[in-house]
C-alpha atoms as a PDB file:
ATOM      1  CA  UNK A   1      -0.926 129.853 -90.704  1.00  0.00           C
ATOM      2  CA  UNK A   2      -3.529 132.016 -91.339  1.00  0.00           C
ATOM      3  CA  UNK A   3      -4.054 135.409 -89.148  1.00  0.00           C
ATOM      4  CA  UNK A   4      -7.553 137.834 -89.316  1.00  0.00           C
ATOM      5  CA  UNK A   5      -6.890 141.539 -89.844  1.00  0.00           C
ATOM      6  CA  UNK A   6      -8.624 141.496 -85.981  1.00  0.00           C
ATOM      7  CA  UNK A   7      -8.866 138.574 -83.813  1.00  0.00           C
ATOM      8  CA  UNK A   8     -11.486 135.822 -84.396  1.00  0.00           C
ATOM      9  CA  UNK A   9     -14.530 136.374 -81.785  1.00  0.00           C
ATOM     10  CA  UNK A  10     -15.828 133.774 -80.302  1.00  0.00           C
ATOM     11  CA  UNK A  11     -18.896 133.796 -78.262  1.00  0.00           C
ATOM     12  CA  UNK A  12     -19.286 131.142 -75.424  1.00  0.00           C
ATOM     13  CA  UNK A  13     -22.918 130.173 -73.787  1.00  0.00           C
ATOM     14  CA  UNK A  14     -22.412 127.905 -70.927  1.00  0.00           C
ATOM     15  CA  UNK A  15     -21.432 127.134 -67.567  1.00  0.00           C
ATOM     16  CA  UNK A  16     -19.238 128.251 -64.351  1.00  0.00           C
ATOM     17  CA  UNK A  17     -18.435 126.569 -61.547  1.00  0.00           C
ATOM     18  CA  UNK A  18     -15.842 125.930 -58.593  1.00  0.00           C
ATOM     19  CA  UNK A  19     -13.731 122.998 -58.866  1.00  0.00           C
ATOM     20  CA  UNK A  20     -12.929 121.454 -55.767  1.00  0.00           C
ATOM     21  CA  UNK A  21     -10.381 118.341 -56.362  1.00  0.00           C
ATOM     22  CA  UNK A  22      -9.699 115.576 -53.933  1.00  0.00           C
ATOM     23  CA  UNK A  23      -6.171 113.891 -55.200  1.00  0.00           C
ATOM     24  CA  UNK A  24      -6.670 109.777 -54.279  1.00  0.00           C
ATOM     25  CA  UNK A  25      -4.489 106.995 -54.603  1.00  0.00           C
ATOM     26  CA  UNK A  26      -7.344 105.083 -56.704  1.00  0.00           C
ATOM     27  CA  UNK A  27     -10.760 106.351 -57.324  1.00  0.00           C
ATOM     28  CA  UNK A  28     -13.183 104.358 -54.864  1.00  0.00           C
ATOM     29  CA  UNK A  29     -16.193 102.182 -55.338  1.00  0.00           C
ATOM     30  CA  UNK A  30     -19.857 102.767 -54.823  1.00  0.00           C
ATOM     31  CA  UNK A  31     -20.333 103.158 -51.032  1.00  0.00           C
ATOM     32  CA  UNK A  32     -17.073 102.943 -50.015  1.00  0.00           C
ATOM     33  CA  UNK A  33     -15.144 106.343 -48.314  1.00  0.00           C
ATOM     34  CA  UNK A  34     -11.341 106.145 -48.827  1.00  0.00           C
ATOM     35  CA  UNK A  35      -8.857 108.733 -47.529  1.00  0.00           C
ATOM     36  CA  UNK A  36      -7.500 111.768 -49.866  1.00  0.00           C
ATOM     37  CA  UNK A  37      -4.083 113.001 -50.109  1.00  0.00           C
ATOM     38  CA  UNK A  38      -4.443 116.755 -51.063  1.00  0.00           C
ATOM     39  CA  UNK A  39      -7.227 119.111 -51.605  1.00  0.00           C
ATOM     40  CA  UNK A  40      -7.293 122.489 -54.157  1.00  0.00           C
ATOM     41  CA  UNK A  41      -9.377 124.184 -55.711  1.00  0.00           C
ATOM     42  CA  UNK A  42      -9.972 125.615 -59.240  1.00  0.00           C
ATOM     43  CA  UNK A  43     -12.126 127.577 -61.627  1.00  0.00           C
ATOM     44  CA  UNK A  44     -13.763 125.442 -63.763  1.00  0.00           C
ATOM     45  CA  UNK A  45     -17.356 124.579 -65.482  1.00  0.00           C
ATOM     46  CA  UNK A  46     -16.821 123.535 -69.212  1.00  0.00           C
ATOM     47  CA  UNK A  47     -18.198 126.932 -70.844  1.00  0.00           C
ATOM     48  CA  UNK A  48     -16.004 129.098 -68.506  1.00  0.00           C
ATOM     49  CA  UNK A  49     -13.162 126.758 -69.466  1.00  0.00           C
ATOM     50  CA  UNK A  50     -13.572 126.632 -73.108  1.00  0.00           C
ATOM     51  CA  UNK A  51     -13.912 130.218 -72.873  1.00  0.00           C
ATOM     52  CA  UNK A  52     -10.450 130.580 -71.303  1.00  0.00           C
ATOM     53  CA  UNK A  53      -9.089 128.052 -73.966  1.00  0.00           C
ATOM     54  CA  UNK A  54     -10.119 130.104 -77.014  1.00  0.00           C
ATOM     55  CA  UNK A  55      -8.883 133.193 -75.354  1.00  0.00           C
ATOM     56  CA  UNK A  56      -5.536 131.948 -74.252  1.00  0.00           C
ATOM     57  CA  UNK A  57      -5.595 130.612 -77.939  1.00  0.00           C
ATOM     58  CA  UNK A  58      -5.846 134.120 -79.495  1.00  0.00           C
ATOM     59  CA  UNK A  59      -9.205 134.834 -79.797  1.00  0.00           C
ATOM     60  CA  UNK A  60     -11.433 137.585 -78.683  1.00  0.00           C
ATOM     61  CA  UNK A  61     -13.960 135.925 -76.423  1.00  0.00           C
ATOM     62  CA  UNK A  62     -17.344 136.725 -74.698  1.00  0.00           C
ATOM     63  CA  UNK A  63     -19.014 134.853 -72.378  1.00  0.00           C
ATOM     64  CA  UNK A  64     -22.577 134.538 -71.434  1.00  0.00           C
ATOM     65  CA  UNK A  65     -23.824 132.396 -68.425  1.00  0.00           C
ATOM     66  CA  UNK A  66     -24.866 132.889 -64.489  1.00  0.00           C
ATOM     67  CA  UNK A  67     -23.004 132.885 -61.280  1.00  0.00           C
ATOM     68  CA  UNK A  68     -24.515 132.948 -58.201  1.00  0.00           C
ATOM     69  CA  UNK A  69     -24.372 136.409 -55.989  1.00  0.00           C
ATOM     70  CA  UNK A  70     -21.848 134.524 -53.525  1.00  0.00           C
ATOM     71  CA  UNK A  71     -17.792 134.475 -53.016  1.00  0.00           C
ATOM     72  CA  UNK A  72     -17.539 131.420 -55.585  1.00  0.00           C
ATOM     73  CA  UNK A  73     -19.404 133.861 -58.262  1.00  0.00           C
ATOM     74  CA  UNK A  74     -17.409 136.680 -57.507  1.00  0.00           C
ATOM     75  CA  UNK A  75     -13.993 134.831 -57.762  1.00  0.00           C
ATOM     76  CA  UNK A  76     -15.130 132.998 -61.121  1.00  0.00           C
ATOM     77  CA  UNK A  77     -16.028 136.686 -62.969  1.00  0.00           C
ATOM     78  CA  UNK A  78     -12.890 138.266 -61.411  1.00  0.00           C
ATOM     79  CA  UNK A  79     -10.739 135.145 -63.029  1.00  0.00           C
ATOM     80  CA  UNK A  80     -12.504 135.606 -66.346  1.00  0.00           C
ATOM     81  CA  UNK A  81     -11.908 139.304 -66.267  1.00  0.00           C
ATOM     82  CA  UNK A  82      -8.318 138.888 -65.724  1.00  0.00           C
ATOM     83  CA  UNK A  83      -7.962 136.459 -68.820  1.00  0.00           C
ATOM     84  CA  UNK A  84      -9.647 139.262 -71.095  1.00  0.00           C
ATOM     85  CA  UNK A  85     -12.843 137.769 -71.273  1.00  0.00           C
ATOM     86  CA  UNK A  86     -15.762 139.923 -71.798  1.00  0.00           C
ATOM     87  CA  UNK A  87     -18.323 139.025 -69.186  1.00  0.00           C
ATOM     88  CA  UNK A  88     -21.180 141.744 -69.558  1.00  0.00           C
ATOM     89  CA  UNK A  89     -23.692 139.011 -69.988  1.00  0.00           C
ATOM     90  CA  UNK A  90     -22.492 136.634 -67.873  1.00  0.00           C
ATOM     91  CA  UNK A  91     -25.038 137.366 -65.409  1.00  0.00           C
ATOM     92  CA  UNK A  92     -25.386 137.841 -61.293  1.00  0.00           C
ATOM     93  CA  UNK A  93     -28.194 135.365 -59.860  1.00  0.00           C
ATOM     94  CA  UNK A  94     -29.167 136.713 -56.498  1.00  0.00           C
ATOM     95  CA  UNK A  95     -31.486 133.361 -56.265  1.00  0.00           C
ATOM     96  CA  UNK A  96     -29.626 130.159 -56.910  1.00  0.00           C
ATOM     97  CA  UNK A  97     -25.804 129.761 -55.614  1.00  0.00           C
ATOM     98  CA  UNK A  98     -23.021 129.687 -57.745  1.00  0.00           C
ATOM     99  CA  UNK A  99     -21.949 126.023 -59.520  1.00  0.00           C
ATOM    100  CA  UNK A 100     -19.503 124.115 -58.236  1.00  0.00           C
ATOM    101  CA  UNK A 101     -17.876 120.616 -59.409  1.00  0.00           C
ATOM    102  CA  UNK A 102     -16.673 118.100 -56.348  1.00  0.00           C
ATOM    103  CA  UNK A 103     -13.904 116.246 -58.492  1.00  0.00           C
ATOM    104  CA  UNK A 104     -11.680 113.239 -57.396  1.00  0.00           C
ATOM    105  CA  UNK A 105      -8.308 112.423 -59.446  1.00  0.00           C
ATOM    106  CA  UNK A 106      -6.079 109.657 -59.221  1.00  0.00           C
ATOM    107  CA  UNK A 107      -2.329 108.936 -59.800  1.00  0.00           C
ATOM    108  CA  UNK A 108      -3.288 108.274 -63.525  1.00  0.00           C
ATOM    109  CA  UNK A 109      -5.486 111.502 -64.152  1.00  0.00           C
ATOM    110  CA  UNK A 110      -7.782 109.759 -64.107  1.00  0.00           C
ATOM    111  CA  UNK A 111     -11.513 111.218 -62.744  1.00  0.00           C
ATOM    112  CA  UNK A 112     -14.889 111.017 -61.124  1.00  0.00           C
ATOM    113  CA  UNK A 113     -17.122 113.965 -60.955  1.00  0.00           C
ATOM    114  CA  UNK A 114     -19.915 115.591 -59.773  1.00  0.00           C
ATOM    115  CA  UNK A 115     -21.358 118.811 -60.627  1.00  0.00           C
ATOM    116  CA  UNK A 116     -24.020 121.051 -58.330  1.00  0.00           C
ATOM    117  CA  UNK A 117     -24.967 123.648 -61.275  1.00  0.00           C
ATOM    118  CA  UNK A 118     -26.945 126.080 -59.082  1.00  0.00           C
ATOM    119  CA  UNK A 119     -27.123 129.376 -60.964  1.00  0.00           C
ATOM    120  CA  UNK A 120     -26.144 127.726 -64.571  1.00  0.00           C
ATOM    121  CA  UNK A 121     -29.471 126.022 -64.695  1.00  0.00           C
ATOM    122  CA  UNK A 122     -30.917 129.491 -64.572  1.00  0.00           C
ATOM    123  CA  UNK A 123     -30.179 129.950 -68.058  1.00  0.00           C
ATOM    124  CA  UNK A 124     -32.671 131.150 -70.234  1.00  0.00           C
ATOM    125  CA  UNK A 125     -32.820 131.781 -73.565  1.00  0.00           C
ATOM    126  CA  UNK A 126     -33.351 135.654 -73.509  1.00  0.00           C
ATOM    127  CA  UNK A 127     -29.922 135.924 -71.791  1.00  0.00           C
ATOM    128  CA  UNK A 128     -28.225 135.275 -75.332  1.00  0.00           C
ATOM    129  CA  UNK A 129     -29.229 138.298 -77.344  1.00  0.00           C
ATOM    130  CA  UNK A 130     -29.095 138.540 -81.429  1.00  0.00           C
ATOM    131  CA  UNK A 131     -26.414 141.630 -80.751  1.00  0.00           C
ATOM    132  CA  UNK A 132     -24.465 139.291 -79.145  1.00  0.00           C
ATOM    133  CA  UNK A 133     -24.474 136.521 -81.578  1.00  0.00           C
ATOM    134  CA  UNK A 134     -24.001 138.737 -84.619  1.00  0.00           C
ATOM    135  CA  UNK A 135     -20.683 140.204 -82.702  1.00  0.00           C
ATOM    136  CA  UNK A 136     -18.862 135.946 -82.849  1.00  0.00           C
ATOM    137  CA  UNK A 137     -17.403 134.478 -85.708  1.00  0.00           C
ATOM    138  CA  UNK A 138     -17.523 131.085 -84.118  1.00  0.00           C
ATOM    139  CA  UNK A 139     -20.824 130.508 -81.358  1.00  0.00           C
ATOM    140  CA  UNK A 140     -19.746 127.381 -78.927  1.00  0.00           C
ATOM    141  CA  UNK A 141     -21.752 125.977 -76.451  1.00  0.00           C
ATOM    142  CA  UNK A 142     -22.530 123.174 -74.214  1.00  0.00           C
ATOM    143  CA  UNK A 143     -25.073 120.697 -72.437  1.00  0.00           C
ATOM    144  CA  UNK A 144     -24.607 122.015 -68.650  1.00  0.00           C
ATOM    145  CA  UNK A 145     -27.299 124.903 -69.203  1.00  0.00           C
ATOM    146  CA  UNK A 146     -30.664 124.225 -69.934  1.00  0.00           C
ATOM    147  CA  UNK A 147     -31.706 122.180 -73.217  1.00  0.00           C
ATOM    148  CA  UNK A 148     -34.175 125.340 -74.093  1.00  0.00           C
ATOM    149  CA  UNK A 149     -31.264 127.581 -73.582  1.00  0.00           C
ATOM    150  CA  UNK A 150     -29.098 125.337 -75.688  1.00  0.00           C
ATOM    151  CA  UNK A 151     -31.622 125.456 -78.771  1.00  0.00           C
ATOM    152  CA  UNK A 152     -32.648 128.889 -78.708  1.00  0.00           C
ATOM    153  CA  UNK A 153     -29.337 129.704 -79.013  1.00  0.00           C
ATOM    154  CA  UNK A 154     -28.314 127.515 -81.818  1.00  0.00           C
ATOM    155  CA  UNK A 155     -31.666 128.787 -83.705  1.00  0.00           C
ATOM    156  CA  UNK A 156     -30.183 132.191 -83.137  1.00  0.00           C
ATOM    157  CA  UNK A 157     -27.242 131.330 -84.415  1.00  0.00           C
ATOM    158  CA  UNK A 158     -28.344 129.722 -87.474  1.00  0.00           C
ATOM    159  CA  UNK A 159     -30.631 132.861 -87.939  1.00  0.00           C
ATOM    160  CA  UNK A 160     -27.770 135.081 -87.725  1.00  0.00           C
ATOM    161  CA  UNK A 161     -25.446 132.554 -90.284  1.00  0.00           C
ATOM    162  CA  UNK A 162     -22.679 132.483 -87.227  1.00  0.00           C
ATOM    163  CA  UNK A 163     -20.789 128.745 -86.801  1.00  0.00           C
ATOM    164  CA  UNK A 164     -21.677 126.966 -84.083  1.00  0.00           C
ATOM    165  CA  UNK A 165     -20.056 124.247 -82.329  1.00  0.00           C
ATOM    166  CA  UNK A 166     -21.723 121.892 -79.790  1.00  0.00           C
ATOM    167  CA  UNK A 167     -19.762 119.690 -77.131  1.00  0.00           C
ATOM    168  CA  UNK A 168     -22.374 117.347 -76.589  1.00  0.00           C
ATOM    169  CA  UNK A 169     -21.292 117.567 -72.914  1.00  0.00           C
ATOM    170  CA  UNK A 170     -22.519 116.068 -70.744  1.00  0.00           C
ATOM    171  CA  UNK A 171     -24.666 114.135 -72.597  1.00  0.00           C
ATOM    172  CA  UNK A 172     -28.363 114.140 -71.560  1.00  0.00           C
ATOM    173  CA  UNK A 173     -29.958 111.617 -69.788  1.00  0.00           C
ATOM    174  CA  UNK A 174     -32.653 111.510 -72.891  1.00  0.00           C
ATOM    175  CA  UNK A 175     -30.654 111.658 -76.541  1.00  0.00           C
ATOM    176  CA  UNK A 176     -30.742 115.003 -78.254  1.00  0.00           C
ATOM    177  CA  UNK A 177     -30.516 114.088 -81.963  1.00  0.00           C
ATOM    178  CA  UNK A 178     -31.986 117.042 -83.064  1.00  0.00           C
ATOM    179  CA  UNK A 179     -29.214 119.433 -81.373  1.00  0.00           C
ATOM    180  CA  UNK A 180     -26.691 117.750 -83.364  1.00  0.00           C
ATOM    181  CA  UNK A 181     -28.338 118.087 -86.766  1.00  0.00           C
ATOM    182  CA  UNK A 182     -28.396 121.397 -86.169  1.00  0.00           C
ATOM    183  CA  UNK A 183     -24.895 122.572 -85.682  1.00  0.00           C
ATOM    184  CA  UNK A 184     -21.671 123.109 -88.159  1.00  0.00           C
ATOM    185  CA  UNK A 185     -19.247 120.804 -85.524  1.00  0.00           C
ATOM    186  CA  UNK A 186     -20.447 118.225 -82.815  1.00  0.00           C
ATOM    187  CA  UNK A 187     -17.734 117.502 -80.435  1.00  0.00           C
ATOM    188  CA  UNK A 188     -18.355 114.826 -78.035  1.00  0.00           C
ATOM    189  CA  UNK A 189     -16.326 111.235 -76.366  1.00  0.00           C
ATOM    190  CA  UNK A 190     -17.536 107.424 -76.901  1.00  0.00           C
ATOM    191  CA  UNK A 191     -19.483 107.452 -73.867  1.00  0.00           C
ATOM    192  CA  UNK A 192     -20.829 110.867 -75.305  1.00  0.00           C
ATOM    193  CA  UNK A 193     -21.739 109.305 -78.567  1.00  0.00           C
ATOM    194  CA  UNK A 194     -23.173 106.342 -77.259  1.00  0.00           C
ATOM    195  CA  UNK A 195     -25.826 108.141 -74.907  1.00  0.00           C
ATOM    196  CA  UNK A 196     -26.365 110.115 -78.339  1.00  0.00           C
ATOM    197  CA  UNK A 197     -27.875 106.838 -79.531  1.00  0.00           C
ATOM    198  CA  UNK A 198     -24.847 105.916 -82.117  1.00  0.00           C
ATOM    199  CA  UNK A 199     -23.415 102.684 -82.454  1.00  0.00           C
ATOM    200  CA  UNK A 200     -20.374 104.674 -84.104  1.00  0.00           C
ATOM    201  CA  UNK A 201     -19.115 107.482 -85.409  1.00  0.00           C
ATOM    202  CA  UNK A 202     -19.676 106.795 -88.918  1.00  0.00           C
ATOM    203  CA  UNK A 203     -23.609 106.239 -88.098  1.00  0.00           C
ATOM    204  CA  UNK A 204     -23.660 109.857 -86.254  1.00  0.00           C
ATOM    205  CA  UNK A 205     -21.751 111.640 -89.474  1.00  0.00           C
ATOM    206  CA  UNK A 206     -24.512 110.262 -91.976  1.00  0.00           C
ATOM    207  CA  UNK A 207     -27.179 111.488 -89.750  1.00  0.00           C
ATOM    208  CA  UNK A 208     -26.153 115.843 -89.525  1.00  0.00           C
ATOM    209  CA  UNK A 209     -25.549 118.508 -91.946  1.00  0.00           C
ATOM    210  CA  UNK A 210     -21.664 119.462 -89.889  1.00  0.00           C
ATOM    211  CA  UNK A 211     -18.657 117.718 -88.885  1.00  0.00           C
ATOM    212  CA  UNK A 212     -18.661 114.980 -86.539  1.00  0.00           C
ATOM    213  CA  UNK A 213     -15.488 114.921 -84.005  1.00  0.00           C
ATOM    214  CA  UNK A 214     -15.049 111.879 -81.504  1.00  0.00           C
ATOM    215  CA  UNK A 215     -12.331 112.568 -79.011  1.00  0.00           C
ATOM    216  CA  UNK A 216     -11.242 109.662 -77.449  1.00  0.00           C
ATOM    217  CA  UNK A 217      -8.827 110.419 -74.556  1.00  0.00           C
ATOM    218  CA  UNK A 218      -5.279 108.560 -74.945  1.00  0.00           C
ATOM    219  CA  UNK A 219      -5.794 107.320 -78.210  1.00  0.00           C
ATOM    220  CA  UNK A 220      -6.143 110.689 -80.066  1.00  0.00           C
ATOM    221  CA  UNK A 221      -9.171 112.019 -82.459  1.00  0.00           C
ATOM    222  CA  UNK A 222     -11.403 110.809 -85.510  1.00  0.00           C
ATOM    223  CA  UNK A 223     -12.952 113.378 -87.416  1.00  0.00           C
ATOM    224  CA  UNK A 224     -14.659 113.305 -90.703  1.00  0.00           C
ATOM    225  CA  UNK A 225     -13.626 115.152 -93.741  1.00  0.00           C
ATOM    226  CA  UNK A 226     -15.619 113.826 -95.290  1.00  0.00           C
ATOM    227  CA  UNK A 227     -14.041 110.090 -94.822  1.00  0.00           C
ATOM    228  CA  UNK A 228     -13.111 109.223 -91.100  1.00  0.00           C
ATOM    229  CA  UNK A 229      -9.652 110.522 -90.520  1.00  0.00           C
ATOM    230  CA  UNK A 230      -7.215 109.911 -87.600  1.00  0.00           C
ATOM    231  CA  UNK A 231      -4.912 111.796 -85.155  1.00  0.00           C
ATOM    232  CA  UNK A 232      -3.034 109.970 -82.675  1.00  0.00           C
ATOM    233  CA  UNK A 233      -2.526 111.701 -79.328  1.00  0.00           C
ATOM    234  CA  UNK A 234       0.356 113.450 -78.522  1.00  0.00           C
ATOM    235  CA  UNK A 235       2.689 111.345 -76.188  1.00  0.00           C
ATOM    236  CA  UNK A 236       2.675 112.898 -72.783  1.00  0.00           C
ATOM    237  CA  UNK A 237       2.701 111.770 -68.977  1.00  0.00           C
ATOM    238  CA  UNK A 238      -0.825 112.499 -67.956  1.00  0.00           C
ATOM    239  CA  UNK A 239      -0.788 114.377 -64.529  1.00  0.00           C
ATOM    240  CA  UNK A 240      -4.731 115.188 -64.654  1.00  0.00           C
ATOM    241  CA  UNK A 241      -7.112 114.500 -67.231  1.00  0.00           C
ATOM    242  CA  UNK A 242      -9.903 117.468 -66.303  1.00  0.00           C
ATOM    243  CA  UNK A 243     -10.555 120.041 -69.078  1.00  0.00           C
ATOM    244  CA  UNK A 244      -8.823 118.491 -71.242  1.00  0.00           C
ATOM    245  CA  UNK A 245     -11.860 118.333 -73.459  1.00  0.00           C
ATOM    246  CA  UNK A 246     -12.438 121.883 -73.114  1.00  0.00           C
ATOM    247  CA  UNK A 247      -8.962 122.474 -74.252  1.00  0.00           C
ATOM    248  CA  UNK A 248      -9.868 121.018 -77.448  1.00  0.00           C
ATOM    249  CA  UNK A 249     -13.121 122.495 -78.191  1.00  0.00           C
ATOM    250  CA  UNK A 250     -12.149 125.911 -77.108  1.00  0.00           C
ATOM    251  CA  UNK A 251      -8.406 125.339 -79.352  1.00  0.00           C
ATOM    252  CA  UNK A 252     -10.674 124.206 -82.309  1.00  0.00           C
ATOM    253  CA  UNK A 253     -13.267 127.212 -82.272  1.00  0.00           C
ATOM    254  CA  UNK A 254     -10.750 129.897 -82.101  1.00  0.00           C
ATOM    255  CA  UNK A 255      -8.712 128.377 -84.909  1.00  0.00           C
ATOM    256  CA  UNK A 256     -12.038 127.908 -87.122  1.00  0.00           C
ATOM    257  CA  UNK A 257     -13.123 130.993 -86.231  1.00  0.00           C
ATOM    258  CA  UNK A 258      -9.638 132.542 -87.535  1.00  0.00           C
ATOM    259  CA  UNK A 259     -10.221 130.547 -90.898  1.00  0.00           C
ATOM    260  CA  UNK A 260      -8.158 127.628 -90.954  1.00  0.00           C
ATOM    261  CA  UNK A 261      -8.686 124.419 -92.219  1.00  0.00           C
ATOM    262  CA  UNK A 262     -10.772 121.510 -90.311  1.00  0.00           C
ATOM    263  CA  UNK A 263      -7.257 119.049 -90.601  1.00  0.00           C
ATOM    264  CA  UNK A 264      -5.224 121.568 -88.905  1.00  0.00           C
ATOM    265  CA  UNK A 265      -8.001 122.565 -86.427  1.00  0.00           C
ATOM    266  CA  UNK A 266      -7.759 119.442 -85.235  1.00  0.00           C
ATOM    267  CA  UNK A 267      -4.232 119.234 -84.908  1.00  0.00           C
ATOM    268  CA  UNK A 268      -3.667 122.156 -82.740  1.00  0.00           C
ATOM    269  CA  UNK A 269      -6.684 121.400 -80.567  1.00  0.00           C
ATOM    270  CA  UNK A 270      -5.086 117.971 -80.002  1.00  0.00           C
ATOM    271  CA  UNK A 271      -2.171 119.780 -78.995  1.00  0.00           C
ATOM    272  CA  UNK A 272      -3.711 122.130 -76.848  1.00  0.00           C
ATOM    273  CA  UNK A 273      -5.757 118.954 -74.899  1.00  0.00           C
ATOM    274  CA  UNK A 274      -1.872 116.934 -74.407  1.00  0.00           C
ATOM    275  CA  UNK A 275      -0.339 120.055 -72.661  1.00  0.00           C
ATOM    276  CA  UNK A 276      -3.237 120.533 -70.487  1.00  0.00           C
ATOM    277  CA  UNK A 277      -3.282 117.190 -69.268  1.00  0.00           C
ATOM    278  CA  UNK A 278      -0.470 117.067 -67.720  1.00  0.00           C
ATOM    279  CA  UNK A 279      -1.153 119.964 -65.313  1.00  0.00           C
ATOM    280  CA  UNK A 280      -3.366 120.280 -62.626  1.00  0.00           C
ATOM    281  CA  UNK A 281      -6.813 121.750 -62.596  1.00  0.00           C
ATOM    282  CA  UNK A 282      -9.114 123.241 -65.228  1.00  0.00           C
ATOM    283  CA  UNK A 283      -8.178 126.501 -66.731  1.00  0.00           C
ATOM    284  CA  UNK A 284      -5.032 126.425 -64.869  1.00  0.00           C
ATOM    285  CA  UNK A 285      -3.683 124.203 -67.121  1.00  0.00           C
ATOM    286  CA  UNK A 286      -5.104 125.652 -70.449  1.00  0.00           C
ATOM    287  CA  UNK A 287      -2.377 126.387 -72.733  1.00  0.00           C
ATOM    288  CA  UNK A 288      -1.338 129.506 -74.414  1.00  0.00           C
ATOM    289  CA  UNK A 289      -1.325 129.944 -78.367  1.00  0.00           C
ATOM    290  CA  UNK A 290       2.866 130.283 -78.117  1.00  0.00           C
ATOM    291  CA  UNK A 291       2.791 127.053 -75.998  1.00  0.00           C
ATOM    292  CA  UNK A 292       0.302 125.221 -78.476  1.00  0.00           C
ATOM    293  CA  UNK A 293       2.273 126.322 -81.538  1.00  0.00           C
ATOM    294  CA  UNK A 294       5.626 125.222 -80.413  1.00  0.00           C
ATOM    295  CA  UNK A 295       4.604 122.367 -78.450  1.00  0.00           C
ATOM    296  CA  UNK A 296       6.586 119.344 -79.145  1.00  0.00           C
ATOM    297  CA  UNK A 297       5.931 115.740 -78.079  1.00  0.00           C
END
């Protein structure tokens, strides 16, 4: 494997919020209230938790986003400075709250959630900053700031000749082709592609200059190189499938952003997204680089 003479930077623009998990013997209908069987709670939002992946995975990471002036905002930059995250631009709103995620999770890992963003969806463009961008190797973001934010920042990025990749997550309630053209690596689930406006995989590839990656839960990866290739996922007892996503796409930055090759990109990043999901939480159960390179299934 491939090391830098310095560690890979990688420069995160997205969200934070609170996770607040219900555990439930099933996940319930529409309408219906059922009775929970534990309560904890988390730091989570996907940018803070793809942050924490890439950093646990050896990079050097930065983070830029908002928190609300409130006890959830303080404990979510306090938990990022701990990891070794640098969080100078991850600003302080005094006028919208902090995010937070209400998140029920059943015996399977399984999940339904809903997100109040509050202070992420005061994101603006001018809070990502061409010194900042020209600092990353690798530029990742997400779809739980604003759209405007989202596209300045990949212009900037483009301008600056830094890789980006996009989780196209979640997906927007209008499809966003012209995000995904845009980017070096689009990360994003069936349901993810399909509110893209793609039948398939395939169809999404032949329509962007980068690397199309479909993550699809217990049945692994496909990822194009430039044919559709494969990677089963790892066999593990799921305990709780939340962030496992952001395992992979923070995993898979840090490792492009070192150099290495797409194929084994993937593979650790698959890695990384098994061992997480079968922990509790978020970025409690983000793996670190020794556990991703000697994990064994």
């Amino acid at each position: 494997m491939r090391y830098n003479a310095r560690m890979a930077r990688v420069l995160v623009i997205g969200s934070s919020n609170t996770d607040m998990f219900v555990k439930v013997g099933r996940l319930p209908s529409g309408g219906e209230t059922i009775l929970g069987e534990s309560f904890y709670m988390a730091q989570g939002g996907k940018g803070a938790n793809q942050a924490v992946a890439a950093r646990r995975a050896g990079a050097d990471v930065a983070f830029v986003g908002r928190v609300g002036a409130d006890p959830f905002g303080k404990a979510a930059l306090d938990a990022l400075k701990a990891e070794g995250i640098d969080v100078q631009d991850l600003r302080v709103d005094p006028d919208h709250p902090s995010g937070v995620a209400l998140i029920l999770v059943d015996p399977r890992g399984e999940n339904m959630i809903a997100v109040a963003p509050g202070a992420n969806m005061a994101v603006t463009p001018a809070d990502v900053t061409a010194e900042r961008v020209r600092w990353a190797d690798v530029v990742v973001l997400q779809l739980e700031i604003p759209l405007q934010s989202v596209e300045g920042a990949i212009r900037l990025a483009r301008r600056e000749h830094r890789q980006v990749v996009l989780n196209y997550a979640p997906a927007p309630k209008e499809p966003c082709q012209e995000l995904l053209a845009e980017v070096d690596f689009v990360i994003l689930n069936e349901s993810e592609l399909a509110a893209a406006g793609f039948a398939d995989p395939e169809e999404l590839q032949s329509q962007i200059r980068g690397t199309a990656i479909l993550t699809l839960g217990a049945r692994g990866v496909v990822y194009f190189d430039p044919d559709p290739k494969e990677v089963p996922a790892e066999k593990v007892t799921a305990v709780d499938t939340v962030g496992a996503g952001d395992a992979f796409v923070g995993t898979f930055s840090t490792f492009i952003a070192e150099g290495l090759g797409l194929v084994e990109a993937v593979r650790l990043a698959n890695r990384a997204a098994a061992i997480t999901v079968t922990r509790k939480g978020a970025q409690p159960s983000l793996p670190t680089r020794r556990e991703i390179e000697d994990f064994r299934s």
